[in-house]
PDB file of N, CA and C in Angstrom:
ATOM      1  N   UNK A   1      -9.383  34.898  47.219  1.00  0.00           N
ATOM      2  CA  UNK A   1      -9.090  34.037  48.340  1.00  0.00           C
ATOM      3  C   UNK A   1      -7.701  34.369  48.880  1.00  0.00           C
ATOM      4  N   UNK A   2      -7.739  33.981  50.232  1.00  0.00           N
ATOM      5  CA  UNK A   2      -6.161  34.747  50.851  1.00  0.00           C
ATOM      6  C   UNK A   2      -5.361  33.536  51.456  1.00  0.00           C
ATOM      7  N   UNK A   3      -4.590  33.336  52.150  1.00  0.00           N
ATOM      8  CA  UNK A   3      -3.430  32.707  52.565  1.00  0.00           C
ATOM      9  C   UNK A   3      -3.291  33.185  54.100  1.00  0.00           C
ATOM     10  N   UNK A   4      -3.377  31.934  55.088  1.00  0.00           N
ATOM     11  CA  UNK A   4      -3.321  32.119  56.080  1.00  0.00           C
ATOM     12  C   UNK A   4      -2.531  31.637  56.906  1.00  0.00           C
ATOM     13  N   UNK A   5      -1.939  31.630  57.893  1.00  0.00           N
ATOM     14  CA  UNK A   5      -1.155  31.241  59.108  1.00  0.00           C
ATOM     15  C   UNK A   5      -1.535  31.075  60.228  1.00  0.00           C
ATOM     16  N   UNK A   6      -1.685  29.742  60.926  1.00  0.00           N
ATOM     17  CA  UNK A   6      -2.451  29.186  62.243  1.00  0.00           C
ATOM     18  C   UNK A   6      -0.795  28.760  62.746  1.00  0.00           C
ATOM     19  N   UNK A   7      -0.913  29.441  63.789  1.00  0.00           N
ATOM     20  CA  UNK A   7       0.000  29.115  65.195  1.00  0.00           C
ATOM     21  C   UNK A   7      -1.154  28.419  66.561  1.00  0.00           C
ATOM     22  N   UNK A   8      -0.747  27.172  66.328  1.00  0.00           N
ATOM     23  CA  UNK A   8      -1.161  26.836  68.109  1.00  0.00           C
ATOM     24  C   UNK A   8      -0.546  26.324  69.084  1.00  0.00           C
ATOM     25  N   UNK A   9      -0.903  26.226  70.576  1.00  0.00           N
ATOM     26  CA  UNK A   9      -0.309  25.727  71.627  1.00  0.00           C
ATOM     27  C   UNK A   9      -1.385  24.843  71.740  1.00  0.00           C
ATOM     28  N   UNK A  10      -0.672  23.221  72.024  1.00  0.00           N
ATOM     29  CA  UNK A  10      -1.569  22.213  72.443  1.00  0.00           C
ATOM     30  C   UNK A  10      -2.013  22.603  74.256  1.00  0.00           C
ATOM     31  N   UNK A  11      -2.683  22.215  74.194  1.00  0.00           N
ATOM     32  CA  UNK A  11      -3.695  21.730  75.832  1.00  0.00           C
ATOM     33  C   UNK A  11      -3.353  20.765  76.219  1.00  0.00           C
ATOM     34  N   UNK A  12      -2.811  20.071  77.768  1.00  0.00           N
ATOM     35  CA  UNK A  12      -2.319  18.826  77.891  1.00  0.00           C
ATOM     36  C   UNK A  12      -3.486  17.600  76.849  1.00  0.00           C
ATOM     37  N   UNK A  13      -4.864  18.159  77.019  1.00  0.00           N
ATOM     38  CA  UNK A  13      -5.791  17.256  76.237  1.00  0.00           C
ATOM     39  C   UNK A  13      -5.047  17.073  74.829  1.00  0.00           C
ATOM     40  N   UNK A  14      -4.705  18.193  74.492  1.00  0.00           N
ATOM     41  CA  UNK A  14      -4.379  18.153  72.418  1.00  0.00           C
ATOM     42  C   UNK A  14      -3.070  17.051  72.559  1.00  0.00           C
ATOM     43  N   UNK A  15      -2.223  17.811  73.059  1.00  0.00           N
ATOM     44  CA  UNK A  15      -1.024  16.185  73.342  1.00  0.00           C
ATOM     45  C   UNK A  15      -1.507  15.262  73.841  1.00  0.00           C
ATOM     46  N   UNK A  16      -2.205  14.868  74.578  1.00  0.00           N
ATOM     47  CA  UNK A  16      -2.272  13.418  75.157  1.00  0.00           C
ATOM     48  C   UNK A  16      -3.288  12.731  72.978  1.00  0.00           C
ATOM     49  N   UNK A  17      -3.797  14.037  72.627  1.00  0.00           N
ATOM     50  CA  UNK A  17      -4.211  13.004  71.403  1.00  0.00           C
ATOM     51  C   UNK A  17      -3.207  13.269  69.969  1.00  0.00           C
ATOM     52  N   UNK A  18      -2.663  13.674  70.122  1.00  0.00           N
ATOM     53  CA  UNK A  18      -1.260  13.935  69.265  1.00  0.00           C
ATOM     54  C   UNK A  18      -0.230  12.583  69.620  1.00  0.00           C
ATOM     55  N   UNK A  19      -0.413  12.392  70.498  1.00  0.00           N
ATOM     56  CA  UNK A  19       0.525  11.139  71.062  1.00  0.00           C
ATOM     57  C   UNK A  19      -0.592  10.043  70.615  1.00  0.00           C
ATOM     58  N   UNK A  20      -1.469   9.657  71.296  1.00  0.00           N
ATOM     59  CA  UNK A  20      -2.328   8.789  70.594  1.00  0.00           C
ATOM     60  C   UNK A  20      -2.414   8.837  69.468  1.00  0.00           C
ATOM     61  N   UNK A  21      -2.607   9.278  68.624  1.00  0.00           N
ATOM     62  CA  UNK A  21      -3.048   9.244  66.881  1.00  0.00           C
ATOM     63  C   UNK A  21      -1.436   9.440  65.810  1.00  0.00           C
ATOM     64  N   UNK A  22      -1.039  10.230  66.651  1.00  0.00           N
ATOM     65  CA  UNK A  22       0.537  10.557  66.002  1.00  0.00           C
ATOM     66  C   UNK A  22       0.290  11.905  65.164  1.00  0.00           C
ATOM     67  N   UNK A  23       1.716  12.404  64.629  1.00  0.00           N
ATOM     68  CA  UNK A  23       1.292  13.517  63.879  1.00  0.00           C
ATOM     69  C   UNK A  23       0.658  13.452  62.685  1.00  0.00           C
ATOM     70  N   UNK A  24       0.316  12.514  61.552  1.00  0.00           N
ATOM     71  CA  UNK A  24       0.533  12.312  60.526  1.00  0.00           C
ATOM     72  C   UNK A  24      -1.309  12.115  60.716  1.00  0.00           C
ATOM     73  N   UNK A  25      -1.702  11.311  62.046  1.00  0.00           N
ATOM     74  CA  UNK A  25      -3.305  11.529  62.221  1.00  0.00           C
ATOM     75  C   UNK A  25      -3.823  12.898  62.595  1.00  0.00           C
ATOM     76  N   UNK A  26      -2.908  14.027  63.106  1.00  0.00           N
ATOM     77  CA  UNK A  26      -3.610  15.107  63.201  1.00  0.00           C
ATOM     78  C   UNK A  26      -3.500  15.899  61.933  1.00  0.00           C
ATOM     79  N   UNK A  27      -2.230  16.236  61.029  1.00  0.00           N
ATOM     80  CA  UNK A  27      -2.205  16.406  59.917  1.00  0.00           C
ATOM     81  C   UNK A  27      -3.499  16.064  59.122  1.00  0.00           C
ATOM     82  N   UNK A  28      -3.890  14.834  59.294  1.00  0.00           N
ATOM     83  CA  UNK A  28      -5.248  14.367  57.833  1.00  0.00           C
ATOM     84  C   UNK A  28      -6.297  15.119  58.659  1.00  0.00           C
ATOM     85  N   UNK A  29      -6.601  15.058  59.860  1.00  0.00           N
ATOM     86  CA  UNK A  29      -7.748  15.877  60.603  1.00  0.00           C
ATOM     87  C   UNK A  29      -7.474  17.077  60.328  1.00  0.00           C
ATOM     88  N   UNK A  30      -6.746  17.658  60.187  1.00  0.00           N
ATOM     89  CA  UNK A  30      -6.841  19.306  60.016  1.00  0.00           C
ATOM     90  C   UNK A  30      -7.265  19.701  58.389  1.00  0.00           C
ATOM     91  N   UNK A  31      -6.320  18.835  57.905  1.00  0.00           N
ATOM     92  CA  UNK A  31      -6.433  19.134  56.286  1.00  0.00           C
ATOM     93  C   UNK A  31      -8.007  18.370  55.731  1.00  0.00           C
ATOM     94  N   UNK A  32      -8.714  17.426  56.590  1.00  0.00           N
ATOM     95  CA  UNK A  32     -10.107  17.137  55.764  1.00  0.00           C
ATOM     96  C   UNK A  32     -11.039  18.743  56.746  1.00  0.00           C
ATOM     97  N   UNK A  33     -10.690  18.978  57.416  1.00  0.00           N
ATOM     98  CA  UNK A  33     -11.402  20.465  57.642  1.00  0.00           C
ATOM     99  C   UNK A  33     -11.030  21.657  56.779  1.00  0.00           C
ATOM    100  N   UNK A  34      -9.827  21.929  56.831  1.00  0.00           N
ATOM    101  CA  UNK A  34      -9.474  22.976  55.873  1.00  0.00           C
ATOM    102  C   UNK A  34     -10.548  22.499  54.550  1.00  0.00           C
ATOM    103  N   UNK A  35     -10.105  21.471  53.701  1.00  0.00           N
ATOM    104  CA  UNK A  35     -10.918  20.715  52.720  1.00  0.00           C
ATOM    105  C   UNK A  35     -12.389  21.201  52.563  1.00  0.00           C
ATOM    106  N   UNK A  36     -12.914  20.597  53.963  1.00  0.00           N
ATOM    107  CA  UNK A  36     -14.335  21.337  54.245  1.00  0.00           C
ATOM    108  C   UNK A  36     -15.003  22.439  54.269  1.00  0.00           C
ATOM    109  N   UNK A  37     -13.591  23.248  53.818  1.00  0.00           N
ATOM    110  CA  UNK A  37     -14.075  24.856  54.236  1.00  0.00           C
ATOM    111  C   UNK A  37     -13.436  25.093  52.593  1.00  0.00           C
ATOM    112  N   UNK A  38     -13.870  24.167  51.789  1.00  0.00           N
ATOM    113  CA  UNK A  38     -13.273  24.647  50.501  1.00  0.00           C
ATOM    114  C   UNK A  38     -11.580  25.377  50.723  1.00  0.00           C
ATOM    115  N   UNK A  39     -10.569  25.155  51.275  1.00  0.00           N
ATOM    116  CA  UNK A  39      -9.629  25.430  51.164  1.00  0.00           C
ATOM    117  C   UNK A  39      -8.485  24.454  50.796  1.00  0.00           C
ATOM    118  N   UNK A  40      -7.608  24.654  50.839  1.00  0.00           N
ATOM    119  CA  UNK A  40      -6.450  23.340  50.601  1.00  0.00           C
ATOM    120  C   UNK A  40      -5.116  23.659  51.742  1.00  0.00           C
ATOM    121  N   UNK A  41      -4.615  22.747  52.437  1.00  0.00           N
ATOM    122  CA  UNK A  41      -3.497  22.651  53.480  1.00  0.00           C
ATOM    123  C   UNK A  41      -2.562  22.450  52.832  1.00  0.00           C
ATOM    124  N   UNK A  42      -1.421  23.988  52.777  1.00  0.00           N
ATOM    125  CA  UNK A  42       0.002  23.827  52.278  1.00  0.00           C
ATOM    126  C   UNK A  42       0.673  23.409  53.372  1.00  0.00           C
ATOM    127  N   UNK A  43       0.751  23.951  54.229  1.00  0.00           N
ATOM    128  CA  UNK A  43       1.800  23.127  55.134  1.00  0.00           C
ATOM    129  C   UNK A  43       1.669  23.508  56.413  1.00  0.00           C
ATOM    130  N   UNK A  44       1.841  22.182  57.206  1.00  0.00           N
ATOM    131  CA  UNK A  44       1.616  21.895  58.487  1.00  0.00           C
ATOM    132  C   UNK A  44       2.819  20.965  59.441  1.00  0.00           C
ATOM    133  N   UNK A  45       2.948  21.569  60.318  1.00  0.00           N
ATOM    134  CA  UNK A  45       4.637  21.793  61.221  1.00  0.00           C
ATOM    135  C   UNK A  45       4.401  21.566  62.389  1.00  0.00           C
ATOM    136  N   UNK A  46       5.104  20.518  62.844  1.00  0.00           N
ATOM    137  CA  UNK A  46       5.405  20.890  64.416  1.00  0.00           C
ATOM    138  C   UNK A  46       6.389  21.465  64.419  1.00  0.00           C
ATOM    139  N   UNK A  47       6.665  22.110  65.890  1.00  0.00           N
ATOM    140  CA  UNK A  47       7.806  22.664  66.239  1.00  0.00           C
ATOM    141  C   UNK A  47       8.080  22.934  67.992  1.00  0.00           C
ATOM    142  N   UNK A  48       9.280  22.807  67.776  1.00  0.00           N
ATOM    143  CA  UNK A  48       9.732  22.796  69.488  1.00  0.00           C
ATOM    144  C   UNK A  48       9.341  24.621  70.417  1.00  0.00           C
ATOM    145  N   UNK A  49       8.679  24.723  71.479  1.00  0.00           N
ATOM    146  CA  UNK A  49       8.761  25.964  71.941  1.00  0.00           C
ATOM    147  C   UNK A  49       7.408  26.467  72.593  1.00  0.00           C
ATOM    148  N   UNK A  50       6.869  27.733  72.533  1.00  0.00           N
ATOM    149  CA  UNK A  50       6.048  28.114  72.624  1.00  0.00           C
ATOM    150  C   UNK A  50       5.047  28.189  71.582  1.00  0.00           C
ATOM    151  N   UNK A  51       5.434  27.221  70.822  1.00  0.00           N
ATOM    152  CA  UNK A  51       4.510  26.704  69.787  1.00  0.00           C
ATOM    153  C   UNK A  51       4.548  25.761  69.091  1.00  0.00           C
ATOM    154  N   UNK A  52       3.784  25.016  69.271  1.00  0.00           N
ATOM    155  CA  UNK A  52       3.662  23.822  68.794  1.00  0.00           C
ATOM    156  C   UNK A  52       3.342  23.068  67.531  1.00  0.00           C
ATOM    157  N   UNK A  53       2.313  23.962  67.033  1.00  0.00           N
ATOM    158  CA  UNK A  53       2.160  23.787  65.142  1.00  0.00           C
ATOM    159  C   UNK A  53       2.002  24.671  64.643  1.00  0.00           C
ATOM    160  N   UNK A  54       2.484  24.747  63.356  1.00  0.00           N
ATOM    161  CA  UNK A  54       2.157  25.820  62.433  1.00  0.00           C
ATOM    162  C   UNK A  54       1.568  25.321  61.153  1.00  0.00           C
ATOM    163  N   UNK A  55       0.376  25.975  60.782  1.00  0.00           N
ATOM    164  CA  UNK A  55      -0.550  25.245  59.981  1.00  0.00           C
ATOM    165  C   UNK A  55      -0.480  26.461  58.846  1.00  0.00           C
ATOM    166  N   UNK A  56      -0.527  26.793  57.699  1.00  0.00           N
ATOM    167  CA  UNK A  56      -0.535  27.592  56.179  1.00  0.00           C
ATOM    168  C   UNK A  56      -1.850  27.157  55.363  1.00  0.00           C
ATOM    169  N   UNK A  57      -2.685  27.751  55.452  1.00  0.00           N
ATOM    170  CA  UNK A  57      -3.952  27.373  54.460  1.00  0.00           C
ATOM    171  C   UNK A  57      -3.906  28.174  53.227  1.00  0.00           C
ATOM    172  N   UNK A  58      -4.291  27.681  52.345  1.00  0.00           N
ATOM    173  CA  UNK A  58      -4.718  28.717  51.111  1.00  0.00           C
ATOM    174  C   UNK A  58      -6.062  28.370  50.315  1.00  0.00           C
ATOM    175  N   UNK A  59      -6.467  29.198  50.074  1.00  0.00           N
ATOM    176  CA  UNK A  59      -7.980  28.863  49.239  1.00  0.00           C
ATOM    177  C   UNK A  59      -8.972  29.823  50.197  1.00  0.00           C
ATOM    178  N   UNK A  60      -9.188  29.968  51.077  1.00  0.00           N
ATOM    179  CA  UNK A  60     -10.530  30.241  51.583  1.00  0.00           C
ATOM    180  C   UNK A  60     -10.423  31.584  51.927  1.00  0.00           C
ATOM    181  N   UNK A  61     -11.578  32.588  52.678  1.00  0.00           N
ATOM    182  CA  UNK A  61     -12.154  33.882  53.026  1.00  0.00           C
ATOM    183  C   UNK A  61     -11.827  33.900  54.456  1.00  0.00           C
ATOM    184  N   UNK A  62     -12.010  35.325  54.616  1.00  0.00           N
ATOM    185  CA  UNK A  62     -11.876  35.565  56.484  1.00  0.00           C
ATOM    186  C   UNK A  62     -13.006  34.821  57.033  1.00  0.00           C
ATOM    187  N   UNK A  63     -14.049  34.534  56.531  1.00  0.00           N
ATOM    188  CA  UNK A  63     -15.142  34.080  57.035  1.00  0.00           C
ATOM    189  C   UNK A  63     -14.806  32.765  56.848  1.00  0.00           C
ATOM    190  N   UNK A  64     -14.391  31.374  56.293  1.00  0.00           N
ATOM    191  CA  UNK A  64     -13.540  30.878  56.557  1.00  0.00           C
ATOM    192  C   UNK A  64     -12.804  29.957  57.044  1.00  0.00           C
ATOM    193  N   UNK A  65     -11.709  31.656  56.929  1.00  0.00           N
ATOM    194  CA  UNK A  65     -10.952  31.253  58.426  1.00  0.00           C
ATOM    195  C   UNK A  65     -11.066  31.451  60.077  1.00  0.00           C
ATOM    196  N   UNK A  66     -11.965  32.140  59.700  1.00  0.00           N
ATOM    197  CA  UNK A  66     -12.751  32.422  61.071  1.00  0.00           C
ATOM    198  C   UNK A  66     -13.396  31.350  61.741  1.00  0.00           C
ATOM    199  N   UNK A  67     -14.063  30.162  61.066  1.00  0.00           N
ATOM    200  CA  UNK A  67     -14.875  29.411  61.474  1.00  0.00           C
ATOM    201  C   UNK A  67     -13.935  27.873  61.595  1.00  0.00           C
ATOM    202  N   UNK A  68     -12.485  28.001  60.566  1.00  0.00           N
ATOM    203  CA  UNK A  68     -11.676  26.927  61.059  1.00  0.00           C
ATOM    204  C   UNK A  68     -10.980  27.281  62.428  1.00  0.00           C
ATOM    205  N   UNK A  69     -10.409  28.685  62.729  1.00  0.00           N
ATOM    206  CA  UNK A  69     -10.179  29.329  63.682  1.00  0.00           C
ATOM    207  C   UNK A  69     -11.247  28.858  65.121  1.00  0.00           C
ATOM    208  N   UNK A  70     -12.211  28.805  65.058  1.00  0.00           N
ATOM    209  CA  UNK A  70     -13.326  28.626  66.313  1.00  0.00           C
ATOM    210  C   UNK A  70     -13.876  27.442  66.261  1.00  0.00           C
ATOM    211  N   UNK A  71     -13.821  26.312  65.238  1.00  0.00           N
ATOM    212  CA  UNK A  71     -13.919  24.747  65.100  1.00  0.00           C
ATOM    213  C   UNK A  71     -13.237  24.330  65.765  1.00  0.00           C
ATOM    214  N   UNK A  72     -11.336  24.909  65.429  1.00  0.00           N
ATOM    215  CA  UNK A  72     -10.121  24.431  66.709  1.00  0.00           C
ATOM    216  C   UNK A  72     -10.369  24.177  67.519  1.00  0.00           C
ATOM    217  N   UNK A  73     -10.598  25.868  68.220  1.00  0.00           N
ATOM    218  CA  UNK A  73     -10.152  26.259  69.396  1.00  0.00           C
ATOM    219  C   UNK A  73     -11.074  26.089  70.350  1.00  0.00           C
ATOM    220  N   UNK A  74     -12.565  25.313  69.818  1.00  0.00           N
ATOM    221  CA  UNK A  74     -13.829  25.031  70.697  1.00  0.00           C
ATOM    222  C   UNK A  74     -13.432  23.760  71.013  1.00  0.00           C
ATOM    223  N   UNK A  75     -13.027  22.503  70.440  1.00  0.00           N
ATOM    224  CA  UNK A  75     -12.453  21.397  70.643  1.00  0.00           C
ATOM    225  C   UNK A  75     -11.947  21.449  72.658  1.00  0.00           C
ATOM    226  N   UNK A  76     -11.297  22.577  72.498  1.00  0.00           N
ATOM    227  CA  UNK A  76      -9.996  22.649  74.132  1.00  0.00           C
ATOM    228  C   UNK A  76      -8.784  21.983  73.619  1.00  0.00           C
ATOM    229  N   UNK A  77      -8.728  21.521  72.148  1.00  0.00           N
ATOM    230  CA  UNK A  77      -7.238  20.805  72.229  1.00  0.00           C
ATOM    231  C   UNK A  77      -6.515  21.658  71.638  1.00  0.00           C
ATOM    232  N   UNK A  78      -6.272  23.301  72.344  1.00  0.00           N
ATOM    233  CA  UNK A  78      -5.385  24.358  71.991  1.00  0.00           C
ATOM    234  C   UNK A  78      -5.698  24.890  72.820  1.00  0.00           C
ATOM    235  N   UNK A  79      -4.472  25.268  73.707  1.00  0.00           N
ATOM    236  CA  UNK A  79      -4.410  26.515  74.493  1.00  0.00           C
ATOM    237  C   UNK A  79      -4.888  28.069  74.106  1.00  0.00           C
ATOM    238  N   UNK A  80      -3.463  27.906  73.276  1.00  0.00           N
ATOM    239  CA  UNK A  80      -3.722  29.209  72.337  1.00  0.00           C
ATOM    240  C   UNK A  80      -3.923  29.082  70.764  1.00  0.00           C
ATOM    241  N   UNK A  81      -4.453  29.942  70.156  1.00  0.00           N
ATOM    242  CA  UNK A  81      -4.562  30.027  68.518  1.00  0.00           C
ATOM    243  C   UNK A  81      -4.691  31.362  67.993  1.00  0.00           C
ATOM    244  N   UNK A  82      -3.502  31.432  67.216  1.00  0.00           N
ATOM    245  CA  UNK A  82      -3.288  32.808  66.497  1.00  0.00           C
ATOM    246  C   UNK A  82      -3.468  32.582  65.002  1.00  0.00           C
ATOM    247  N   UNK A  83      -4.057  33.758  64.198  1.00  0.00           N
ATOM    248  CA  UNK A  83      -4.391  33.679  63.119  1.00  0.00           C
ATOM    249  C   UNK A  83      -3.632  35.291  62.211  1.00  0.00           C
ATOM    250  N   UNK A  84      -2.818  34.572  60.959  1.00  0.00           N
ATOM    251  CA  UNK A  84      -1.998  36.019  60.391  1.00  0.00           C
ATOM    252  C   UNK A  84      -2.262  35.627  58.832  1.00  0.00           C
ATOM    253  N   UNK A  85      -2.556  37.019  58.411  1.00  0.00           N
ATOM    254  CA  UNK A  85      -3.159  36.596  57.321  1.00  0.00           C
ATOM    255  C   UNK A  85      -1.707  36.914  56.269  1.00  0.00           C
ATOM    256  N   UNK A  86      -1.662  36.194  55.390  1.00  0.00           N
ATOM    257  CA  UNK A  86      -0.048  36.057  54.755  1.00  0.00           C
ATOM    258  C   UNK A  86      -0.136  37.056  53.394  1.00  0.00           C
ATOM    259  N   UNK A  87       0.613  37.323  53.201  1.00  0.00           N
ATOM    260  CA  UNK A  87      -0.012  38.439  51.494  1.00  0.00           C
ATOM    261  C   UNK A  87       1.418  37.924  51.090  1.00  0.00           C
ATOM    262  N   UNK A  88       1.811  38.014  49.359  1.00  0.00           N
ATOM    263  CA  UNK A  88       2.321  37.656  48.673  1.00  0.00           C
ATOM    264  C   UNK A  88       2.978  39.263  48.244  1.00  0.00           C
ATOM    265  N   UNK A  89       4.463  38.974  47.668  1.00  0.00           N
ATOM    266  CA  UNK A  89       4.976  39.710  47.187  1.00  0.00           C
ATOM    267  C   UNK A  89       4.549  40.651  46.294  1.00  0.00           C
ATOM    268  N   UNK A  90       3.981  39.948  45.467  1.00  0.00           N
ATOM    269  CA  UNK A  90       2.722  40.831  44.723  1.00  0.00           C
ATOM    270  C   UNK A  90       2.007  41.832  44.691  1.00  0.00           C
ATOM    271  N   UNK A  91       1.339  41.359  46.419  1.00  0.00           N
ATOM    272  CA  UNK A  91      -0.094  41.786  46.943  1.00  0.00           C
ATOM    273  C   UNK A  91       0.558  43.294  47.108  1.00  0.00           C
ATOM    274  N   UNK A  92       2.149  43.202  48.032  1.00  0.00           N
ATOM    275  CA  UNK A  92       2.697  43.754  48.749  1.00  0.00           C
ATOM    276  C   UNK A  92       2.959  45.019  47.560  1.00  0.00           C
ATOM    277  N   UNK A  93       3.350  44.611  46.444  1.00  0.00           N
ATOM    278  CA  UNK A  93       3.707  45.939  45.581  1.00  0.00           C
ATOM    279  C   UNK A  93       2.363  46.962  44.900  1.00  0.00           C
ATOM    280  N   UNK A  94       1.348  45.542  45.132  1.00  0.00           N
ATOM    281  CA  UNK A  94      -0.014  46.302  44.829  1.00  0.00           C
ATOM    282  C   UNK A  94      -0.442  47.726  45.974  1.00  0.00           C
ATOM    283  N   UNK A  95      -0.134  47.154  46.616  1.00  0.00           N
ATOM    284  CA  UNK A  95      -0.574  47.875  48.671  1.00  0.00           C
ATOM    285  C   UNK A  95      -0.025  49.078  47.602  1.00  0.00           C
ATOM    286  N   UNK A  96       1.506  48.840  48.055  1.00  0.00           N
ATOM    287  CA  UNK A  96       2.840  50.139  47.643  1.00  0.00           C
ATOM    288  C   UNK A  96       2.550  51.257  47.058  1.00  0.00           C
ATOM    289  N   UNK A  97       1.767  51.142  45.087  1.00  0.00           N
ATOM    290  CA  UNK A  97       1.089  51.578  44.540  1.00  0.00           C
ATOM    291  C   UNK A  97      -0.141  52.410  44.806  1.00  0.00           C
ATOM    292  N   UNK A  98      -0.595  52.288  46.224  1.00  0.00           N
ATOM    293  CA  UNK A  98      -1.920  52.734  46.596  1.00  0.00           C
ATOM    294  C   UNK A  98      -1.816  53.750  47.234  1.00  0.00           C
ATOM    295  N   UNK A  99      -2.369  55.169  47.081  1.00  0.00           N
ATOM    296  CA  UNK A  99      -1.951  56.308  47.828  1.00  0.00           C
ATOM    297  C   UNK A  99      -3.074  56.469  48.725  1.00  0.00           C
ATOM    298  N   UNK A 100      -2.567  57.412  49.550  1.00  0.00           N
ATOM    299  CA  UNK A 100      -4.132  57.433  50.980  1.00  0.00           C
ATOM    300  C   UNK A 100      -3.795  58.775  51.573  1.00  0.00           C
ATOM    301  N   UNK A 101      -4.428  59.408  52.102  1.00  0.00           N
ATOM    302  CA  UNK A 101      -4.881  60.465  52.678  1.00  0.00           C
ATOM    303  C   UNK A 101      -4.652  60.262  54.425  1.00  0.00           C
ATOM    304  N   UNK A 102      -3.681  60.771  55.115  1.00  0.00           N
ATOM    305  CA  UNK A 102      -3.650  60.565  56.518  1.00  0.00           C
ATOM    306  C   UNK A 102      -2.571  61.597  56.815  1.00  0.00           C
ATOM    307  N   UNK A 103      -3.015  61.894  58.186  1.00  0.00           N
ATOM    308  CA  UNK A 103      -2.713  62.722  59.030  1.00  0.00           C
ATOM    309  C   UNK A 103      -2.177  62.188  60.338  1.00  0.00           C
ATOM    310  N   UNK A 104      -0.688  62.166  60.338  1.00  0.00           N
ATOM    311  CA  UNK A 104      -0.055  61.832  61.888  1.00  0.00           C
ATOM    312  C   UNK A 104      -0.583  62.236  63.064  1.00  0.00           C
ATOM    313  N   UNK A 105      -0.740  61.681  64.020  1.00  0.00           N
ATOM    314  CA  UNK A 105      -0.695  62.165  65.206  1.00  0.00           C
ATOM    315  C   UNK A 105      -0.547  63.461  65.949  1.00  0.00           C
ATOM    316  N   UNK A 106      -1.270  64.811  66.151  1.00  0.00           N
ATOM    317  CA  UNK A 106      -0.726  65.827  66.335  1.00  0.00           C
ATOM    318  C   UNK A 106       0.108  66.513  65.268  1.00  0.00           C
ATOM    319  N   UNK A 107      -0.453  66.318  64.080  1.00  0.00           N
ATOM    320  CA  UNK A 107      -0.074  67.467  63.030  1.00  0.00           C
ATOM    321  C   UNK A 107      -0.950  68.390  62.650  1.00  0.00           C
TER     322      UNK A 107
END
């Protein structure tokens, strides 16, 4: 199972219900979906800018996150939604370890 990163931009619709419910009601809505998708919600952020929340899942598959990814973003209460899949220090020295066969560009 992998570790993921949801960036979204609300839709005037997603704020007008972010304001209604507050953050702490969209927080439990996101995290009984994550839940649903057998995953668990580490952490979930607003923030000032060209983005508005940042959501961290862990537990679940690309398949998924694919389907919390398109549950969102079918709603309309997100403009935008980006999805980055997070790897661990670990993962990162595992990669390192791994040799591969490639050829640059015009060599």
């Amino acid at each position: 199972m992998a570790r993921y990163l949801f960036q979204g931009s609300y839709s005037v619709e997603g704020i007008k219900g972010v304001l209604k419910e507050g953050g702490t009601g969209r927080r439990a809505a996101v995290e009984a979906a994550v839940k649903s998708l057998g995953g668990k919600l580490e952490a979930y952020y607003f923030a000032f800018g060209k983005t508005d929340v940042f959501v961290i899942v862990d537990g679940i598959d690309n398949t998924a996150a694919a389907a919390f990814a398109m549950g969102i973003t079918q709603t309309g209460s997100l403009h935008s939604l980006t999805t980055t899949v997070l790897l661990t220090s670990e993962e990162i020295d595992k990669a390192a370890k791994k040799t591969m066969s490639y050829r640059a560009p015009g060599r």
